[in-house]
Protein backbone atom coordinates (compact mmCIF):
# COMPACT_ATOMS: atom_id res chain seq x y z
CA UNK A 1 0.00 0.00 0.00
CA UNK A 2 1.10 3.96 0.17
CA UNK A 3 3.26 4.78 2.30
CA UNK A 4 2.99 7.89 4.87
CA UNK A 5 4.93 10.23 2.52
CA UNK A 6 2.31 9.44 -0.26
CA UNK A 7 -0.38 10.34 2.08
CA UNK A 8 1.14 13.71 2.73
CA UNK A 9 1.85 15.02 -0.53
CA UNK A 10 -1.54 13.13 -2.46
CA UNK A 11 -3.27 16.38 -3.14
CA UNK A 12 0.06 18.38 -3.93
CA UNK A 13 0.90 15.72 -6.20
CA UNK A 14 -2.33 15.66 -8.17
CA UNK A 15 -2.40 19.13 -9.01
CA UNK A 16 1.28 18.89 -10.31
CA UNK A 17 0.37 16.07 -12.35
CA UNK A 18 -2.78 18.08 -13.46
CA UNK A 19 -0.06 21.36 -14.23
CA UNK A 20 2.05 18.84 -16.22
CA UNK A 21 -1.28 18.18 -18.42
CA UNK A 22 -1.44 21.00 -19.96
CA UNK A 23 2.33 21.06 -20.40
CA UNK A 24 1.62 18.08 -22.53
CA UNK A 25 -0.80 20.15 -24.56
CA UNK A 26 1.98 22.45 -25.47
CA UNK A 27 1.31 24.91 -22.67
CA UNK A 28 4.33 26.24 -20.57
CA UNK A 29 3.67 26.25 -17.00
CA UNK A 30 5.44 27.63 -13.75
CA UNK A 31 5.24 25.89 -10.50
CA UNK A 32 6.35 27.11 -7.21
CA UNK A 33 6.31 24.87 -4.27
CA UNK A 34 7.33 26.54 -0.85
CA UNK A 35 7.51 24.86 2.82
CA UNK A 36 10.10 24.55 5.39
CA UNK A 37 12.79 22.12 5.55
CA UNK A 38 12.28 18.54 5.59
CA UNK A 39 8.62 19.04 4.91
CA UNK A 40 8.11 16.90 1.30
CA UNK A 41 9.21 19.56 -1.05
CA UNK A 42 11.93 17.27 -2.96
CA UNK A 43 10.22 14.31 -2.45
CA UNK A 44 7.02 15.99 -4.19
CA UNK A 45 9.08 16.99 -6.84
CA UNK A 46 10.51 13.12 -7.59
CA UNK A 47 7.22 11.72 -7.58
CA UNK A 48 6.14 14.29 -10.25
CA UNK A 49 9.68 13.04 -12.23
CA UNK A 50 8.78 9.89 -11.79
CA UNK A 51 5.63 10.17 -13.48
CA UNK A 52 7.06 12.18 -16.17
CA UNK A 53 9.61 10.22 -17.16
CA UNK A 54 6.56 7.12 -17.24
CA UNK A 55 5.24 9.07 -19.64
CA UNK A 56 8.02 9.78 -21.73
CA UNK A 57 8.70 13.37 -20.46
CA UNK A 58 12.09 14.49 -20.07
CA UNK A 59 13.54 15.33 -16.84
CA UNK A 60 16.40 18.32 -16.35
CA UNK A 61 16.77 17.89 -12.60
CA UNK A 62 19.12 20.17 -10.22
CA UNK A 63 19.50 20.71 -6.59
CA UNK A 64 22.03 23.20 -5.75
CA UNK A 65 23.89 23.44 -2.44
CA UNK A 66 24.89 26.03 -0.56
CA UNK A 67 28.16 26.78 -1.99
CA UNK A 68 26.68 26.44 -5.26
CA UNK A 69 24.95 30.00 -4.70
CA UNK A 70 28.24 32.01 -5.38
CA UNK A 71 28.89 30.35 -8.51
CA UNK A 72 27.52 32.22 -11.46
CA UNK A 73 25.26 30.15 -13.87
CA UNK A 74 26.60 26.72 -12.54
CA UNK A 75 23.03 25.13 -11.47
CA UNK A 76 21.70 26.74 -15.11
CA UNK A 77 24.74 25.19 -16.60
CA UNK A 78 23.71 21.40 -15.17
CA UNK A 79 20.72 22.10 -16.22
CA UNK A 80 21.36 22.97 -19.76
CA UNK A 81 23.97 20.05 -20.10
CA UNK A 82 21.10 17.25 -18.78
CA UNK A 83 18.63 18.76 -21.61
CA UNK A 84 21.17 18.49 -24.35
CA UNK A 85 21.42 15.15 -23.32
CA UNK A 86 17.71 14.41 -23.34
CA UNK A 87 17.31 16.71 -26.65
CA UNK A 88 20.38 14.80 -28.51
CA UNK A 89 21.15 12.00 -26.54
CA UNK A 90 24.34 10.56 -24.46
CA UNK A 91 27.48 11.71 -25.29
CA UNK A 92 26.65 15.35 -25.91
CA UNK A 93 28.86 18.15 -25.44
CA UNK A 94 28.18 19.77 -22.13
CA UNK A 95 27.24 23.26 -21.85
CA UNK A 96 29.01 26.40 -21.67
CA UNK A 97 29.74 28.08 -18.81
CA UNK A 98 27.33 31.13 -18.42
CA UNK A 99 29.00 34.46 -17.20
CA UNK A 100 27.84 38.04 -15.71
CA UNK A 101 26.63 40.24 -17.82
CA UNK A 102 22.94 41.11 -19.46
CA UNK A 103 24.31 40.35 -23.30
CA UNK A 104 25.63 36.69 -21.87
CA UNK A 105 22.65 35.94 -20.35
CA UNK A 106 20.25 36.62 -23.20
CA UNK A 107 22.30 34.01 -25.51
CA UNK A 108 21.96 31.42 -22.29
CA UNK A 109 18.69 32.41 -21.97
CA UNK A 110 17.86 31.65 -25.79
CA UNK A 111 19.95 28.36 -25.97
CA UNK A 112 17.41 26.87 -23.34
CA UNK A 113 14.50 28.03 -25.71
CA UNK A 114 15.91 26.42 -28.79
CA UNK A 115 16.97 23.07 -26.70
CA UNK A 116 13.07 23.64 -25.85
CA UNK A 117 11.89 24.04 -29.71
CA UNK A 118 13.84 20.99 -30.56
CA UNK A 119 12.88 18.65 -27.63
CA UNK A 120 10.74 15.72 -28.94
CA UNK A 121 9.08 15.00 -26.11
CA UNK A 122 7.46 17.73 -23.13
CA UNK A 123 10.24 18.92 -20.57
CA UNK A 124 10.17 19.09 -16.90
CA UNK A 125 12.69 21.30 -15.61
CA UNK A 126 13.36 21.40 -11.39
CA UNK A 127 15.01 23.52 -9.71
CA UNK A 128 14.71 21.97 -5.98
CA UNK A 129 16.12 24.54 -3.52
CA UNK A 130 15.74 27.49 -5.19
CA UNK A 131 17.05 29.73 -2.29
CA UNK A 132 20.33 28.12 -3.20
CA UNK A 133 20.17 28.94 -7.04
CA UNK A 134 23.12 31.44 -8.15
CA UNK A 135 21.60 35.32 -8.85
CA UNK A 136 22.37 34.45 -12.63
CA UNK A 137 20.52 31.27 -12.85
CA UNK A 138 17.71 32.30 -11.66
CA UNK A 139 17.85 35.60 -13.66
CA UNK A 140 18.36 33.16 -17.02
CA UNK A 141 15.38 31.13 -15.95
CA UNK A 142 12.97 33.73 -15.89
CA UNK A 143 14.00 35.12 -19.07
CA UNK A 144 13.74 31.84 -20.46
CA UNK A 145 9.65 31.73 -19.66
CA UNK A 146 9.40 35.90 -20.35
CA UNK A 147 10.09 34.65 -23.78
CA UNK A 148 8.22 31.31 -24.29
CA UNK A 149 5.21 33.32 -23.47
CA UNK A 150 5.22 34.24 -26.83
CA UNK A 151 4.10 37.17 -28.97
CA UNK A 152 4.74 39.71 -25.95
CA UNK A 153 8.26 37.99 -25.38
CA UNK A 154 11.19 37.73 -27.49
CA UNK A 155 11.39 34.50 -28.30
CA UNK A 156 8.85 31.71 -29.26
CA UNK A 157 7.32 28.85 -27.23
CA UNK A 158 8.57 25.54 -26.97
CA UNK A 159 6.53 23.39 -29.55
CA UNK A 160 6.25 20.77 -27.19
CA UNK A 161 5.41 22.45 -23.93
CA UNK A 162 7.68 22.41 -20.54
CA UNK A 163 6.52 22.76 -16.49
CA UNK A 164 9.32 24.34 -15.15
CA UNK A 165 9.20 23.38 -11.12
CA UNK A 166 10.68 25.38 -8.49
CA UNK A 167 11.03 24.58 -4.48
CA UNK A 168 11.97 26.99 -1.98
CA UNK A 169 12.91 26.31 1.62
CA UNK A 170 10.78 29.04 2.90
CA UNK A 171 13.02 29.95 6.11
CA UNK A 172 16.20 30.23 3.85
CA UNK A 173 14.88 32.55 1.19
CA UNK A 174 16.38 36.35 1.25
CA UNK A 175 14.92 39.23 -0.07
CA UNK A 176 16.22 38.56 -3.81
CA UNK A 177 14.76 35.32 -3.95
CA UNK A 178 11.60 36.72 -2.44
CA UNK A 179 11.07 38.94 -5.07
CA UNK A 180 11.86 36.00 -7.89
CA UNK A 181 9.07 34.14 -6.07
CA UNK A 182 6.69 36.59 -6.46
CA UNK A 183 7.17 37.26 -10.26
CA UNK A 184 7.58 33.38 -10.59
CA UNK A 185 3.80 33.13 -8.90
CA UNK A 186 2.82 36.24 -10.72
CA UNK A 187 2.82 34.78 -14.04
CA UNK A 188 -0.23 33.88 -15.73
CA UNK A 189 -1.30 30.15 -15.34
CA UNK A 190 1.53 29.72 -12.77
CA UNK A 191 0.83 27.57 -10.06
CA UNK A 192 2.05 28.20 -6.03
CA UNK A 193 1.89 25.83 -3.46
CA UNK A 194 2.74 26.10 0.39
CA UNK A 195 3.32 22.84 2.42
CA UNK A 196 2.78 23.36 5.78
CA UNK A 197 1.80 20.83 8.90
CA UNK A 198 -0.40 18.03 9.03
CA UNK A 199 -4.20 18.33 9.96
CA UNK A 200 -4.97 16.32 12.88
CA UNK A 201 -6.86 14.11 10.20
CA UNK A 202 -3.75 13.92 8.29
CA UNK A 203 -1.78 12.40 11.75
CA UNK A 204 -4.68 10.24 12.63
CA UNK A 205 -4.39 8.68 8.78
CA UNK A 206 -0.09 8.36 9.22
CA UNK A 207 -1.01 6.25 12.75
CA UNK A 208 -3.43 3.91 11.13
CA UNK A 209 -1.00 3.31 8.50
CA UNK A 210 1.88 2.80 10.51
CA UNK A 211 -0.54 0.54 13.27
CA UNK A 212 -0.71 2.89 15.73
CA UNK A 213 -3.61 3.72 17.86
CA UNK A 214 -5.35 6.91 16.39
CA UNK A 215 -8.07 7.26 18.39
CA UNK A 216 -6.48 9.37 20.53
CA UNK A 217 -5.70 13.26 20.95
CA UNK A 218 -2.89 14.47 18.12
CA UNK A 219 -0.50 16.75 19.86
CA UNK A 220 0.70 19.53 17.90
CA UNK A 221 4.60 18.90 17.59
């Protein structure tokens, strides 16, 4: 049967699977998923990769660390390097390294669109730990979807469609990354989610899995 992490993030996962739906109709959708540490964020976000790649989606997957967040473009670079791979296969060439700079940043910014255009399949893209993210990948990424909006953008949309996924460890986020939350969650058709606690029917359902007597008060932990 399910286990207790399935039980938490059932709901959360359905409506991720329902925003990767109308990726798959050529749509390209933003996700934000927010909650303190340790609360199901990445765990949310590998279910939803699981049943991507079961449906023949590809998966770009990154979570940066830390020490990653000082190092300009390097989570955008992974990024970019696993999508070559699922655009032309094993044995690519990696991607290039992504500097400062505006001028830079629109050529990164419109290599990820035509990887996009050329994808033969839909494309979920994660960044898990967003706080973490370096100032210029996050600034690439959300030139990348200003532009796949199409007409009022730059560029063109993928022909395939993308969900591009972001989780944020809510008590880690500084200003900066506040502010790319909010434009993330701003966008039209984007969807934001906030994981908090259990409900007491929540716990109850966890104890009766795990054979424990529900019946019970829940304390509040």
């Amino acid at each position: 049967g399910p286990g207790p992490l399935l039980v938490l993030t059932s709901t959360e996962l359905g409506r991720l699977i329902g925003a990767w739906a109308r990726a798959e109709q050529g749509m390209v959708i933003t996700a934000v998923v927010e909650g303190p540490a340790g609360i199901g964020k990445t765990r949310l976000s590998r279910e939803l990769a699981a049943h991507v790649r079961g449906r023949g989606g590809i998966v770009t997957f990154a979570s940066p660390l830390p020490a990653e967040a000082g190092i300009p473009g390097g989570v955008l670079r992974d990024l970019e390097t696993q999508l070559i791979t699922g655009v032309a296969g094993e044995g690519s060439e990696r991607a290039p390294p992504v500097a400062n700079g505006n001028g830079t940043e629109v050529v990164a910014a419109e290599r990820i669109l035509e990887l996009l255009r050329r994808a033969p399949a839909p494309v979920l893209l994660v960044v898990d730990d967003l706080q973490w993210a370096d100032p210029v990948t996050r600034s690439v990424l959300a030139r990348v979807l200003r532009q796949a909006d199409g007409p009022g953008g730059a560029g063109s949309p993928p022909n395939r469609g993308c969900l591009v996924l972001f989780t944020v460890r809510t008590e880690a986020a500084d200003r900066e990354v506040r502010e790319t939350i909010r434009a993330l969650r701003d966008r039209p058709g984007s969807l934001g989610m906030e994981l908090g606690p259990l409900s007491d029917d929540e716990v109850r359902e966890l104890l009766a899995l795990a054979g424990e007597d529900e019946t019970g008060p829940v304390l509040a932990l």
